[in-house]
Protein backbone atom coordinates (compact mmCIF):
# COMPACT_ATOMS: atom_id res chain seq x y z
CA UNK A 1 18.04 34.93 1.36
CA UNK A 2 20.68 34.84 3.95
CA UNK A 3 23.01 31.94 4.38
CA UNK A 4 21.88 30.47 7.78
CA UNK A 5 17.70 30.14 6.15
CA UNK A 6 19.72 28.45 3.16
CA UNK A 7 21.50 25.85 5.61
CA UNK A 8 18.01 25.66 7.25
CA UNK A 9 15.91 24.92 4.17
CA UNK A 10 18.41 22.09 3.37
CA UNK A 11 18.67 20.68 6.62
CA UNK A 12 14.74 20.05 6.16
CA UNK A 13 14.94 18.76 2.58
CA UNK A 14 17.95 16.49 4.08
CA UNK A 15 15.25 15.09 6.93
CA UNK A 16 12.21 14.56 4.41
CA UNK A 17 14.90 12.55 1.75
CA UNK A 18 15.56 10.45 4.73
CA UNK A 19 11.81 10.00 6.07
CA UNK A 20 10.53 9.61 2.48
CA UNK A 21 12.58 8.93 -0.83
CA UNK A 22 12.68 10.66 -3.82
CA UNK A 23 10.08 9.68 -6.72
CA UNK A 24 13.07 9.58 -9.26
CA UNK A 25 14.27 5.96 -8.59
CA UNK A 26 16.04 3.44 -10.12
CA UNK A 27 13.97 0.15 -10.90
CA UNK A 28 14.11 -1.61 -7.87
CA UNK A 29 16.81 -4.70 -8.35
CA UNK A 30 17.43 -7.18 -5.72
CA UNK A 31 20.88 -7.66 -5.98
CA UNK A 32 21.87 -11.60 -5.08
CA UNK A 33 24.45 -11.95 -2.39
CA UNK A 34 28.07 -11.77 -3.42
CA UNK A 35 30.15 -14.68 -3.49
CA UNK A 36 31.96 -15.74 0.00
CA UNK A 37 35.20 -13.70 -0.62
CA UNK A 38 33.47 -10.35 -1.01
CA UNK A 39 30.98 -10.90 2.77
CA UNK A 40 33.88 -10.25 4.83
CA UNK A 41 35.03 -6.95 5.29
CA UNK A 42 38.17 -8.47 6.90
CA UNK A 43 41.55 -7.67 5.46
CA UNK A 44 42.45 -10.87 3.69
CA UNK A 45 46.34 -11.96 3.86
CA UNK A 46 47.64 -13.76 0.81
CA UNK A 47 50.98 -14.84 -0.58
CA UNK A 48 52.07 -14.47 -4.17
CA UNK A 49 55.42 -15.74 -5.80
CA UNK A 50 56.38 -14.67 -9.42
CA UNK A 51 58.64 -12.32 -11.59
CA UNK A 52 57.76 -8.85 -11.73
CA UNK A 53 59.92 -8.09 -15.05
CA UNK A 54 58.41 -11.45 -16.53
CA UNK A 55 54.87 -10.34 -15.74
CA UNK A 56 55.50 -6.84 -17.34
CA UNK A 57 56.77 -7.84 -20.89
CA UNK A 58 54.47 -7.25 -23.59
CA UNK A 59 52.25 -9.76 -24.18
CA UNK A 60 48.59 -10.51 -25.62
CA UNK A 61 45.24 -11.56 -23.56
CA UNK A 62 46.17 -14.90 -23.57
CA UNK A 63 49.22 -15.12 -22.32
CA UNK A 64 49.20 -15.57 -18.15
CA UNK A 65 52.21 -16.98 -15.99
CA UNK A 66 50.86 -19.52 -14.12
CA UNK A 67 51.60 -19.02 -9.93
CA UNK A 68 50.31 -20.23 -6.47
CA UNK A 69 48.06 -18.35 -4.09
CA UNK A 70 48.35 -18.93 -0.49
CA UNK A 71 45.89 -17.39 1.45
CA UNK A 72 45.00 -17.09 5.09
CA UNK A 73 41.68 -19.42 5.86
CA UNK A 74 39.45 -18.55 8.79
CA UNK A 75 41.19 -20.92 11.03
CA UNK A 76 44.37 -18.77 10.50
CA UNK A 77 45.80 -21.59 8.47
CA UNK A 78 47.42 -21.22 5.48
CA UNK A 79 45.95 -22.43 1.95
CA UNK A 80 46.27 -22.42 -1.92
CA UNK A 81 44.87 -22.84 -5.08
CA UNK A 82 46.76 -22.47 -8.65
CA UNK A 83 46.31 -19.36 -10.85
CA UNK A 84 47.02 -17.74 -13.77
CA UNK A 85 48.40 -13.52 -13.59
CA UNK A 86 48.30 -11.32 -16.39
CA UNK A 87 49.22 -7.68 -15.73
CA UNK A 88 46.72 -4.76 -16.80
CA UNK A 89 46.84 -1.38 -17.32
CA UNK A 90 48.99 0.71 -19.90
CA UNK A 91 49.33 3.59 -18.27
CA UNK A 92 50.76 1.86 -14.77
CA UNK A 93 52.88 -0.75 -17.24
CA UNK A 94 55.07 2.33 -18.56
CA UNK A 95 55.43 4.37 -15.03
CA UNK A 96 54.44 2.12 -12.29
CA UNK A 97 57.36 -0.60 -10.65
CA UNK A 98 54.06 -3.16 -9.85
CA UNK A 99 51.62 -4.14 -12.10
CA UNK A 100 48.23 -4.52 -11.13
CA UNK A 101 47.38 -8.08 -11.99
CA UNK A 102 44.50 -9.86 -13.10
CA UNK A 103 43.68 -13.34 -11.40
CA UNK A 104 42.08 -15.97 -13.53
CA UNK A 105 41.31 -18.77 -11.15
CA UNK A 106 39.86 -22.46 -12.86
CA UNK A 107 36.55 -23.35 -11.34
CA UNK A 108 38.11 -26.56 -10.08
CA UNK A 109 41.01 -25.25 -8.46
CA UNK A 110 38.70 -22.96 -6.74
CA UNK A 111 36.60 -25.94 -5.99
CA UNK A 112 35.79 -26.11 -2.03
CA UNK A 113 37.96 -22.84 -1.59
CA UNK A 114 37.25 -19.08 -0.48
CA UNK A 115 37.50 -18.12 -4.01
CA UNK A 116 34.53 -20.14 -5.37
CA UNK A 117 32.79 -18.57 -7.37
CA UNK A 118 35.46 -16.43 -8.97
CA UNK A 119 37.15 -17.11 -12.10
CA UNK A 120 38.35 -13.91 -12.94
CA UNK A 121 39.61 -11.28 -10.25
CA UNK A 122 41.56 -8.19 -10.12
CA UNK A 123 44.23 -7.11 -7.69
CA UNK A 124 45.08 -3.61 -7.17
CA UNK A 125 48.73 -3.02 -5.93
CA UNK A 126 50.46 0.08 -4.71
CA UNK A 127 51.76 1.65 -8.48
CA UNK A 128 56.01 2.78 -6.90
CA UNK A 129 58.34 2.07 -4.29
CA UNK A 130 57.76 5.09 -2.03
CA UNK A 131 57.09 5.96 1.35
CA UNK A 132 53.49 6.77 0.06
CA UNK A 133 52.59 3.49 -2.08
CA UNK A 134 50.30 1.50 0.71
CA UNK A 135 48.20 4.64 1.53
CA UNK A 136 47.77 5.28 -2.21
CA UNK A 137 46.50 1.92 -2.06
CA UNK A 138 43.95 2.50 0.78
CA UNK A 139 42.91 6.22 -0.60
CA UNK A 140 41.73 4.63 -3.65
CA UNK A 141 40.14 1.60 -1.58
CA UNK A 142 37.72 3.97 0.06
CA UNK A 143 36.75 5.89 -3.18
CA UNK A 144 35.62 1.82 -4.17
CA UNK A 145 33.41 1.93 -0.45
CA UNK A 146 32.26 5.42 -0.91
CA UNK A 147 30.41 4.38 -3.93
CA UNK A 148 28.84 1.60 -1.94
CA UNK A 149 26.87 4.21 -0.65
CA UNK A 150 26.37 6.29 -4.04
CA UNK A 151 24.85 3.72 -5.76
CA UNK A 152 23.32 -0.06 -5.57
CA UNK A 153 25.48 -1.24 -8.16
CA UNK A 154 29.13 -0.98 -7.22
CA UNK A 155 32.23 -3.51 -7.61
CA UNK A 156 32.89 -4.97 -4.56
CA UNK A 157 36.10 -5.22 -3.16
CA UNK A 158 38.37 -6.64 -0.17
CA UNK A 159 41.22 -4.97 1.48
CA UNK A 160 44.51 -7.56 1.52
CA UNK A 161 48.09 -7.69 3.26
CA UNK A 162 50.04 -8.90 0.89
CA UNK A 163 53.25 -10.92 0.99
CA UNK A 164 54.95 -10.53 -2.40
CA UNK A 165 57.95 -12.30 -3.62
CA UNK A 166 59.61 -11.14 -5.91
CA UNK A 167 61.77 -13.21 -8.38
CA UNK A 168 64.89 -11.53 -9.40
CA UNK A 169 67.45 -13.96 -11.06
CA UNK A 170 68.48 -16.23 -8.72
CA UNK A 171 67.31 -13.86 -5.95
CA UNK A 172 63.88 -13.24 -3.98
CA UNK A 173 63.07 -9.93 -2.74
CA UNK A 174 59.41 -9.72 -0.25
CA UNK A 175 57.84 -7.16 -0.62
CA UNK A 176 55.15 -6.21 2.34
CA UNK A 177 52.05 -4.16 0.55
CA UNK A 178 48.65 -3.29 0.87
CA UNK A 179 46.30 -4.24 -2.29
CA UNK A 180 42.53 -4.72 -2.93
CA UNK A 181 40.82 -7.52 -4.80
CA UNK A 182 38.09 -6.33 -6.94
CA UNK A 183 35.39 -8.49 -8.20
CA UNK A 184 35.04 -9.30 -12.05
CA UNK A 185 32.11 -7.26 -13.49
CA UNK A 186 30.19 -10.03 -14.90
CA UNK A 187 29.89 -11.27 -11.14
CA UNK A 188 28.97 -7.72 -10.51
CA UNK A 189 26.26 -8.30 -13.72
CA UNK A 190 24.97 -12.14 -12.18
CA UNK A 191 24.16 -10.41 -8.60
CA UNK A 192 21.60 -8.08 -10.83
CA UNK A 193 20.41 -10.93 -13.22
CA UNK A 194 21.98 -8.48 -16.19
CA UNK A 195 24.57 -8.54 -18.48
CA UNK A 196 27.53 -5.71 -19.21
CA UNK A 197 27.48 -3.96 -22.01
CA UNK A 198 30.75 -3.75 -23.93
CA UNK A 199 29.26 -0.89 -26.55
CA UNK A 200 29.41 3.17 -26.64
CA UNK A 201 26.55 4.34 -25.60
CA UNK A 202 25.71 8.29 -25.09
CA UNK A 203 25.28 9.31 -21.00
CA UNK A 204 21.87 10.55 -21.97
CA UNK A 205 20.70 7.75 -23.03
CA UNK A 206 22.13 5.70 -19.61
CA UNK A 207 19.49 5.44 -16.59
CA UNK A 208 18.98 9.48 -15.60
CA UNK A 209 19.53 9.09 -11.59
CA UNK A 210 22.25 6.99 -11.48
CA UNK A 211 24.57 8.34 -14.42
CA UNK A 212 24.17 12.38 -11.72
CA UNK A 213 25.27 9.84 -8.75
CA UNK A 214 28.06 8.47 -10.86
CA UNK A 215 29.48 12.19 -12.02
CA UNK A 216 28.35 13.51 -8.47
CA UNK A 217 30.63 10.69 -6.86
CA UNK A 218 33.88 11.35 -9.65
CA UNK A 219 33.17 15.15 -8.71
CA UNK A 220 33.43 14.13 -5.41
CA UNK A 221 36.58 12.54 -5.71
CA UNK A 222 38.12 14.74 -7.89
CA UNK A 223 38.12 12.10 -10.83
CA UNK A 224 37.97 12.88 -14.31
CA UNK A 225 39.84 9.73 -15.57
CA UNK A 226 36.35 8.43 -17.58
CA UNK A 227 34.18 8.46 -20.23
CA UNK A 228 31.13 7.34 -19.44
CA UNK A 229 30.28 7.18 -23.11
CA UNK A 230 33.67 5.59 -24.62
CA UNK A 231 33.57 3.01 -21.59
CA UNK A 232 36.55 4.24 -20.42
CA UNK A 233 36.88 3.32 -16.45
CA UNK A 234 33.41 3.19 -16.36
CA UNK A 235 31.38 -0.61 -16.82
CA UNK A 236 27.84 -0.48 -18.56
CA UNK A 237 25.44 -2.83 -16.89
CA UNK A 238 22.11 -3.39 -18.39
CA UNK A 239 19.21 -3.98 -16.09
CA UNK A 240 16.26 -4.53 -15.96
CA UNK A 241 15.91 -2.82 -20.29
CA UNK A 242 18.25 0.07 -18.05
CA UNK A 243 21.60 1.42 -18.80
CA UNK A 244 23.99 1.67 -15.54
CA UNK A 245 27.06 3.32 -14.91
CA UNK A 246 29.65 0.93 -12.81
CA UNK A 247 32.86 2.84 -11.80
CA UNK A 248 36.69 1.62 -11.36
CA UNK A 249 40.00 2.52 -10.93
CA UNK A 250 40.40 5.74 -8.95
CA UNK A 251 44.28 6.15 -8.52
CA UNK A 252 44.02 9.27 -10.98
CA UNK A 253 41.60 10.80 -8.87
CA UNK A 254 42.28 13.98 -6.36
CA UNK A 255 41.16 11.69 -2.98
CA UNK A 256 44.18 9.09 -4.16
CA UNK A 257 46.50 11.92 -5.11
CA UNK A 258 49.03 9.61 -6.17
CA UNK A 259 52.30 10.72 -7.29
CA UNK A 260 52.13 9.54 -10.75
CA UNK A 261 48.83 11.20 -11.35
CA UNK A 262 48.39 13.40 -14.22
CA UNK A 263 44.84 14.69 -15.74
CA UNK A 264 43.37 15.48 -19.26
CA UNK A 265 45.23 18.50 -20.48
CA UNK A 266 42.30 19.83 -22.52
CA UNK A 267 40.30 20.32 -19.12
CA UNK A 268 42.88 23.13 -18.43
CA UNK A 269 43.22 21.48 -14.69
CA UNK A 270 46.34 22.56 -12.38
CA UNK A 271 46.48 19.07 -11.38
CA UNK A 272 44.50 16.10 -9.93
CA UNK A 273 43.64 17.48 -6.72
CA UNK A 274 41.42 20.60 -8.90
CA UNK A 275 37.65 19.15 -9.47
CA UNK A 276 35.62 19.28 -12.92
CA UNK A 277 32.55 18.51 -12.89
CA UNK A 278 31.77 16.14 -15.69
CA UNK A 279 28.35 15.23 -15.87
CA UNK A 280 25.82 16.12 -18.64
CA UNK A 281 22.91 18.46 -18.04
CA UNK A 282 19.43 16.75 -16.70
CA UNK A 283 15.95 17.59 -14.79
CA UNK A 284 17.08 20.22 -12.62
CA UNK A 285 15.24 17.95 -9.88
CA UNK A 286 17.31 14.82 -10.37
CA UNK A 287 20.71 17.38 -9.37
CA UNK A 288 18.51 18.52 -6.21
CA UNK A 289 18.04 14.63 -5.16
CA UNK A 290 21.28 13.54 -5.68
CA UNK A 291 22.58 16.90 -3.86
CA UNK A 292 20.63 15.73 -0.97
CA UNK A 293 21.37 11.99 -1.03
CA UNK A 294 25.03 13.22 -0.47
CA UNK A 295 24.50 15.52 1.77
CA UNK A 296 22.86 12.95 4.21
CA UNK A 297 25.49 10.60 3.65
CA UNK A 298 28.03 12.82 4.83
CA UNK A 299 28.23 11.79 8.32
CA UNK A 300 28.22 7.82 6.99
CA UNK A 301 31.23 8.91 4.27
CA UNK A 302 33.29 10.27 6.55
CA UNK A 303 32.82 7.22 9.19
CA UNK A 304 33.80 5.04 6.20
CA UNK A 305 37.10 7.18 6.32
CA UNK A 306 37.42 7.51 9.47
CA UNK A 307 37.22 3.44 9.62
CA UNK A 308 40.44 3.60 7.59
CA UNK A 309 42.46 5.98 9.43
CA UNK A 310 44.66 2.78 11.32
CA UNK A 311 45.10 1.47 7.85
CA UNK A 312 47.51 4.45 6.52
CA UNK A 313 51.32 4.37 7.97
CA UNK A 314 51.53 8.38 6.81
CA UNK A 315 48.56 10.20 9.61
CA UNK A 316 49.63 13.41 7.15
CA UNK A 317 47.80 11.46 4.00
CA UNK A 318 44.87 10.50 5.79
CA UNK A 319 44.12 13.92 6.93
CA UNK A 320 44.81 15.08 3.46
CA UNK A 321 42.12 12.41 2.09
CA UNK A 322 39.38 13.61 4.44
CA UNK A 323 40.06 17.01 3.97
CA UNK A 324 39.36 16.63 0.46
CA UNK A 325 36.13 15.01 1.03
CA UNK A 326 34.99 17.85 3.54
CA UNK A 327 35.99 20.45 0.52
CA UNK A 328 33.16 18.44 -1.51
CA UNK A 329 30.47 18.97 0.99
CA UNK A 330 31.76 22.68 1.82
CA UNK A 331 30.32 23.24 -2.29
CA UNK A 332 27.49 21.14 -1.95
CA UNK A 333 26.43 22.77 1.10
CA UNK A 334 27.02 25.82 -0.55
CA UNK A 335 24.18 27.30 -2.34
CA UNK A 336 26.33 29.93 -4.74
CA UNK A 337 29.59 27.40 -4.89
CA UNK A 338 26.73 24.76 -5.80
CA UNK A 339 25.64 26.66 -8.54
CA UNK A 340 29.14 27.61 -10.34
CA UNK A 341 30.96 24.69 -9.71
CA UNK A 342 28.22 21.82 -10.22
CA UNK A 343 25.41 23.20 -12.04
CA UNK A 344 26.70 25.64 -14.49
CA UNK A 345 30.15 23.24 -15.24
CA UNK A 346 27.00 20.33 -16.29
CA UNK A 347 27.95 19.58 -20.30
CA UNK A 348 25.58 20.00 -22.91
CA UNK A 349 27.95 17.66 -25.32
């Protein structure tokens, strides 16, 4: 069969999954609105104040510097709220200059505030101080809204403009960067009615359809920074007596191509911009549905991108970023490159 009737064939299978669904579905889950920070999608400016080498000194779960938020309200003026920051994150603690933080917030303080409803957040900030840092920043953002589409269950996220300064001694250096704020997962886990599950549990036993999303999205991305089984990067939420696959941090994948990246030297990669697929094997007509499902996303991926493309101060990186993503669908459009690089690469352990 020549390649033009193969294009053809799944051009057709692309209309019927739009006209009518797949049968292999998820339990249908009506997921409760998210609290008020997350129903904007506009870039939220906020103000933070504390020191950077204080923050990064080894310390336990318990121990937070306590700090003010200011934030921009609706009526473009400025409010606040106390916190508590906590940096996270080994790997960015010994090579990253920022740490990413986590927020805890005291449900008084946020009280009559846009962050009801939140008492734990995290903040994503760019990892080095390089020419490159904010669009590393807004690369990984989009993997977050590409899932959006991938799956119903998804961290949400807003984009911020962030004012930091930085205490150094006596001095104060601002710093001008662009971060994300990501929702805590057991918010994720109350908009489903379900509860995370903070256990190893094999891929094969997690829900069939969405666990071929999830490794179709990280093969997407170029991401092989998880284990869905070990719970690394990777949130189990438990639905509905299902196990689901939540995804985070993204700054190791080939769409962020960060700097600092490295990958899993066993996988025998040439670096983070190579995809693997990692995904176990499953009913041959689950890959076929999810093959489809991103194939007629396409067009709203790349409009998700293309959304972004004012965002990035480098044009260079945001043409690298979608070019990356059109390499995916070149595969998956593919019916041989389908085959060798998805298919065949799906693990049997």
């Amino acid at each position: 069969m020549n390649k033009p009737t193969n294009l053809f064939i799944l051009l057709i299978q692309i209309f019927v999954l739009t006209t009518s669904f797949g049968q292999n579905q998820v339990v249908a889950v009506e997921s409760k609105k998210p609290s008020e920070l997350f129903r904007s999608t506009q870039t939220l400016s906020l103000k933070l104040h504390y020191s950077n080498k204080e923050l990064k000194k080894e310390t336990n779960d318990s121990t937070f510097l306590r700090s003010q938020l200011v934030y921009l309200n609706d009526n473009d003026s400025w409010d606040s709220l106390q916190v508590n920051l906590r940096r996270r994150g080994n790997n960015r603690l010994e090579n990253c200059y920022f740490a990413p933080l986590k927020i805890k917030i005291k449900k008084d303080d946020a009280k009559n505030t846009l962050f009801k409803g939140n008492k734990n957040l995290k903040l994503v900030l760019p990892c080095l101080i390089q020419r490159d840092n904010n669009d590393n920043v807004i690369k990984e953002y989009i993997a977050y809204k590409l899932y959006e589409l991938v799956s119903p269950f998804y961290f949400n996220t807003r984009l911020v403009n962030l004012s930091y300064e930085e205490i150094k001694g006596k001095k104060v250096k601002e710093h001008r960067l662009k971060a994300f704020l990501i929702e805590d997962d057991k918010n994720v886990a109350k908009r489903f009615e379900g509860k995370i599950i903070d256990r190893n549990i094999h891929p094969l036993q997690q829900d069939d359809l969405t666990s071929v999303r999830h490794a179709m999205f990280q093969y997407m991305i170029g991401n092989v920074d998880f284990s869905q089984m070990f719970g690394h990067n990777v949130k189990l939420l438990f639905v509905k007596k299902q196990m689901l696959p939540v995804p985070y941090d993204f700054d190791m994948s080939g769409l962020a191509n960060c700097s600092y990246g490295v990958t899993d030297e066993s996988l025998n990669l040439t670096g983070v911009t190579e995809r693997k697929y990692r995904g176990f094997k499953r009913n041959a007509e689950l890959f076929t549905q999810v093959r489809l499902e991103f194939l007629a996303n396409k067009a709203p991926m790349l409009n998700i991108i293309d959304e972004c493309k004012p965002l990035f101060e480098n044009e260079k990186e945001f043409n690298t970023a979608r070019e990356f993503i059109m390499d995916f669908f070149q595969i998956l459009a593919n019916e041989q490159m389908y085959q060798n690089k998805i298919l065949q690469e799906a693990r049997i352990n």
